[in-house]
Protein backbone atom coordinates (compact mmCIF):
# COMPACT_ATOMS: atom_id res chain seq x y z
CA UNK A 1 0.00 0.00 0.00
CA UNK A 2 1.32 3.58 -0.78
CA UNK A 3 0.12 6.21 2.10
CA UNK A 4 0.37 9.17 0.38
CA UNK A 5 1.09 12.28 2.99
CA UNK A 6 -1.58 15.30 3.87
CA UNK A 7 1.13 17.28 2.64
CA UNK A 8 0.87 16.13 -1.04
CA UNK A 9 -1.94 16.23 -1.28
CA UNK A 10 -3.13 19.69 0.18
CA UNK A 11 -1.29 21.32 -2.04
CA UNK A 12 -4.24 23.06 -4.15
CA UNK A 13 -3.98 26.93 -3.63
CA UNK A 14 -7.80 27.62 -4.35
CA UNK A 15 -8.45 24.50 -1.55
CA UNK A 16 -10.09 21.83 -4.34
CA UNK A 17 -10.21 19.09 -2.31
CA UNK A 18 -8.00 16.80 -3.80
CA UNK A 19 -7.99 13.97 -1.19
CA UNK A 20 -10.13 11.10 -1.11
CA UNK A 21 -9.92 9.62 2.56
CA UNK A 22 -11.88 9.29 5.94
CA UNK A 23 -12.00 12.72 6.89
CA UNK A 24 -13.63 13.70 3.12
CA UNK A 25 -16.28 10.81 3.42
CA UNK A 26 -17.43 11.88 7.29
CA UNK A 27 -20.27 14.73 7.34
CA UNK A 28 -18.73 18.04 6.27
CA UNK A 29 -17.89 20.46 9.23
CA UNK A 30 -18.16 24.28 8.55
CA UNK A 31 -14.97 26.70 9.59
CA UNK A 32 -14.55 29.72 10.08
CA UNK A 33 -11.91 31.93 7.53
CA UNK A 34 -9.63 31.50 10.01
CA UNK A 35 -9.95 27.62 10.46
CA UNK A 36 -11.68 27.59 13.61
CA UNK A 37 -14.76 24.86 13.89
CA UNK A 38 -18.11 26.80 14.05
CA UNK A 39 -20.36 25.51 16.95
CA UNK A 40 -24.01 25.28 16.88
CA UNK A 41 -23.97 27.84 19.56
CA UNK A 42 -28.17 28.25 19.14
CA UNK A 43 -28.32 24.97 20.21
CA UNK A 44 -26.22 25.24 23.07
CA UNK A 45 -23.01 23.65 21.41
CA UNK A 46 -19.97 23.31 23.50
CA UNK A 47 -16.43 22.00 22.62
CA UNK A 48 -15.00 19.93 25.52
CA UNK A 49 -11.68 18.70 24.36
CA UNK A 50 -9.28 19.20 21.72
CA UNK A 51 -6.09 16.65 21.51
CA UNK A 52 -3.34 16.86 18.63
CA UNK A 53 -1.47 14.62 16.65
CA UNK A 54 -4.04 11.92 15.60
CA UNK A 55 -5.19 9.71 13.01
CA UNK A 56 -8.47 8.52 11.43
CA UNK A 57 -8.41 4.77 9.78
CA UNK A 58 -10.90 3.18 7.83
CA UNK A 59 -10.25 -0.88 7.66
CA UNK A 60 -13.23 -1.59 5.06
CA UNK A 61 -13.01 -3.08 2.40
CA UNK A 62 -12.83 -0.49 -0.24
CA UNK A 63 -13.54 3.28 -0.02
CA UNK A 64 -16.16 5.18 2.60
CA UNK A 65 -19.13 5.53 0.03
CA UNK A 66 -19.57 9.21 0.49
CA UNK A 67 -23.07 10.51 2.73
CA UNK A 68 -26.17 12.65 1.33
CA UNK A 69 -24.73 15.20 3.44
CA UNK A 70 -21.18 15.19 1.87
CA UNK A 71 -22.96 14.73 -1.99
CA UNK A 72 -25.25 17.80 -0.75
CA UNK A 73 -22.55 19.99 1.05
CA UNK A 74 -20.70 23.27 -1.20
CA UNK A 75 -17.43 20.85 -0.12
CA UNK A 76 -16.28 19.63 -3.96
CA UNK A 77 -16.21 15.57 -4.88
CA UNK A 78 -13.13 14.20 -3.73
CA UNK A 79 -10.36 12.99 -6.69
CA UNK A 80 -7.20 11.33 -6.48
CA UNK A 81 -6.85 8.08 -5.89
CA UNK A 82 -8.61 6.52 -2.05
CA UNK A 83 -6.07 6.80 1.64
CA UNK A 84 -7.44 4.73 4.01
CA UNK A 85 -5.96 7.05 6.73
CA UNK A 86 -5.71 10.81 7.46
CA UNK A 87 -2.69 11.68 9.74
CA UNK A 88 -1.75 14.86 11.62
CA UNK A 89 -5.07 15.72 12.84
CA UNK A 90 -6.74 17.08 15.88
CA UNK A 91 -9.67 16.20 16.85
CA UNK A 92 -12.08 18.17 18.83
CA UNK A 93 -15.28 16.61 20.95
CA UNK A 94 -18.18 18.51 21.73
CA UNK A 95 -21.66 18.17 23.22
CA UNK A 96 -23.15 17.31 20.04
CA UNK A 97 -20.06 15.73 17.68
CA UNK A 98 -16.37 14.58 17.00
CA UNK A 99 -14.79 16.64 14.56
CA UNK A 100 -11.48 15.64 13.18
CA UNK A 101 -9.81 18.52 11.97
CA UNK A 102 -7.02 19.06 9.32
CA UNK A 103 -5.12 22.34 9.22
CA UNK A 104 -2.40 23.30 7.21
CA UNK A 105 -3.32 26.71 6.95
CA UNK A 106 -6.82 28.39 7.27
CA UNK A 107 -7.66 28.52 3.69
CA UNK A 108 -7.18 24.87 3.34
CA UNK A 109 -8.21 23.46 6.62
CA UNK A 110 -10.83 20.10 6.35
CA UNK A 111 -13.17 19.09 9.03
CA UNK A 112 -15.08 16.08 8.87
CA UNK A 113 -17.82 15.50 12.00
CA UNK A 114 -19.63 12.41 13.19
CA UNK A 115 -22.79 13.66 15.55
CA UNK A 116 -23.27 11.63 19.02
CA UNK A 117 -26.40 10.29 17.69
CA UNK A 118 -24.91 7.96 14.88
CA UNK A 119 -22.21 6.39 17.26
CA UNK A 120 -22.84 2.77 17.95
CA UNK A 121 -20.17 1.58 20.17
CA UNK A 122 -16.86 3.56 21.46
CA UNK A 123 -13.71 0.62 23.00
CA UNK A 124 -10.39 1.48 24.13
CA UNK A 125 -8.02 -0.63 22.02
CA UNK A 126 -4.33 -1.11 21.69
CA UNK A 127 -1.04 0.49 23.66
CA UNK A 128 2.03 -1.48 24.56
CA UNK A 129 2.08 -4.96 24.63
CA UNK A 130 5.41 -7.56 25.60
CA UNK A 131 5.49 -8.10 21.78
CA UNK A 132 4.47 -4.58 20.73
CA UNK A 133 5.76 -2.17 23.32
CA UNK A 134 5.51 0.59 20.69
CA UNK A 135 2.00 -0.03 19.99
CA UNK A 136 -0.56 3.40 19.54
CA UNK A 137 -3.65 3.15 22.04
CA UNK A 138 -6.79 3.65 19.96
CA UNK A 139 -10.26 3.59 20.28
CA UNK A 140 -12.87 1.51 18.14
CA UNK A 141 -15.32 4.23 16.54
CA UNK A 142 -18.16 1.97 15.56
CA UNK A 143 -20.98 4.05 13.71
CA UNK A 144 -24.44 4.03 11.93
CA UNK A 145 -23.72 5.57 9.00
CA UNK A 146 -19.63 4.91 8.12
CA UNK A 147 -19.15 1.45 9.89
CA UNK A 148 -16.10 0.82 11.97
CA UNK A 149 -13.35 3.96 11.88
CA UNK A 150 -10.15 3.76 14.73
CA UNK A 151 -8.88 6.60 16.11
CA UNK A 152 -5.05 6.27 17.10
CA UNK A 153 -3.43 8.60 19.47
CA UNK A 154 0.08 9.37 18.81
CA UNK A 155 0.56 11.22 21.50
CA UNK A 156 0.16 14.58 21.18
CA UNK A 157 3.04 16.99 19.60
CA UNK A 158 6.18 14.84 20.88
CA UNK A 159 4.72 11.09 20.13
CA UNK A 160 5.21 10.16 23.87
CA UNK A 161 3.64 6.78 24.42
CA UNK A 162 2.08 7.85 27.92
CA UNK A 163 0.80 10.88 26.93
CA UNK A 164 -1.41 8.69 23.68
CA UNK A 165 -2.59 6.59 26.98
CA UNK A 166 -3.74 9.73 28.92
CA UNK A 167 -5.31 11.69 25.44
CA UNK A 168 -7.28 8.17 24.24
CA UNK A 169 -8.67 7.76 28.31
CA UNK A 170 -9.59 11.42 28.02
CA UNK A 171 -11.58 11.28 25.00
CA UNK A 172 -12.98 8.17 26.20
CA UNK A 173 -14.25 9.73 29.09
């Protein structure tokens, strides 16, 4: 498999969206110019936690068939060819959603969202085992509409193994 970098492939000046991946597939998050995530606040939207330096994987067999909100959305079709993983993003949890967000710079930030409602199951998975004691610890996003997605921690901005432990129990919580 080739994993092609966020880098590479956020290199469109006007901000065509040029990747085809999780975070492109997940219901389409607005930002504001400056790349911040806007909250619902009429509904009382609050965001509760924000942790760095993570990734989105899909494991399916084949690409995320894209929603009726992301063929509805001003967001264009993604091209290139399918990345089963986005890397380098943060992801932010609030009272209504996750939102996994990609910045490189505020014109060509992506956010992708998954509300509460369509998450089936949330597990704890991985970390360091005797035969992988550089494993990430994850969590098991199992969901209504996209099927099963993992979130691994890296460990915020300096890839400490500990601190992926303490950001994946956080967003657990």
């Amino acid at each position: 498999k080739t994993i092609v970098t966020n880098e590479t492939i956020m290199a469109n000046s006007q901000n065509q969206q040029q990747r085809w991946s999780p975070i492109t597939c997940i219901t389409p998050t607005e930002l504001s110019p400056s790349g911040l995530i806007l909250l619902d606040s009429n509904d009382g939207e609050v965001e509760t936690l924000v942790r760095t330096n993570v990734e989105l994987r899909y494991n399916g067999s084949g690409p995320l068939p894209l929603q009726k909100q992301q063929q509805q959305s001003s967001r264009p079709r993604p091209k290139g060819p399918w990345t089963p993983i986005d890397i380098h993003l943060s992801i932010h949890i609030t009272t209504h959603r996750i939102v996994f967000l990609y910045e490189q710079s505020p014109s060509q930030s992506i956010a992708g969202s998954i509300p509460h409602p369509q998450i089936h199951t949330l597990t704890p998975t991985g970390g360091p085992t005797l035969l992988s004691p550089r494993s990430s610890h994850k969590i098991h996003l199992s969901t209504l509409a996209y099927g099963d997605l993992l979130i691994v921690f890296r460990g915020g901005d300096a890839s400490s193994y500990s601190q992926s432990a303490k950001d994946r129990d956080d967003v657990f919580a």
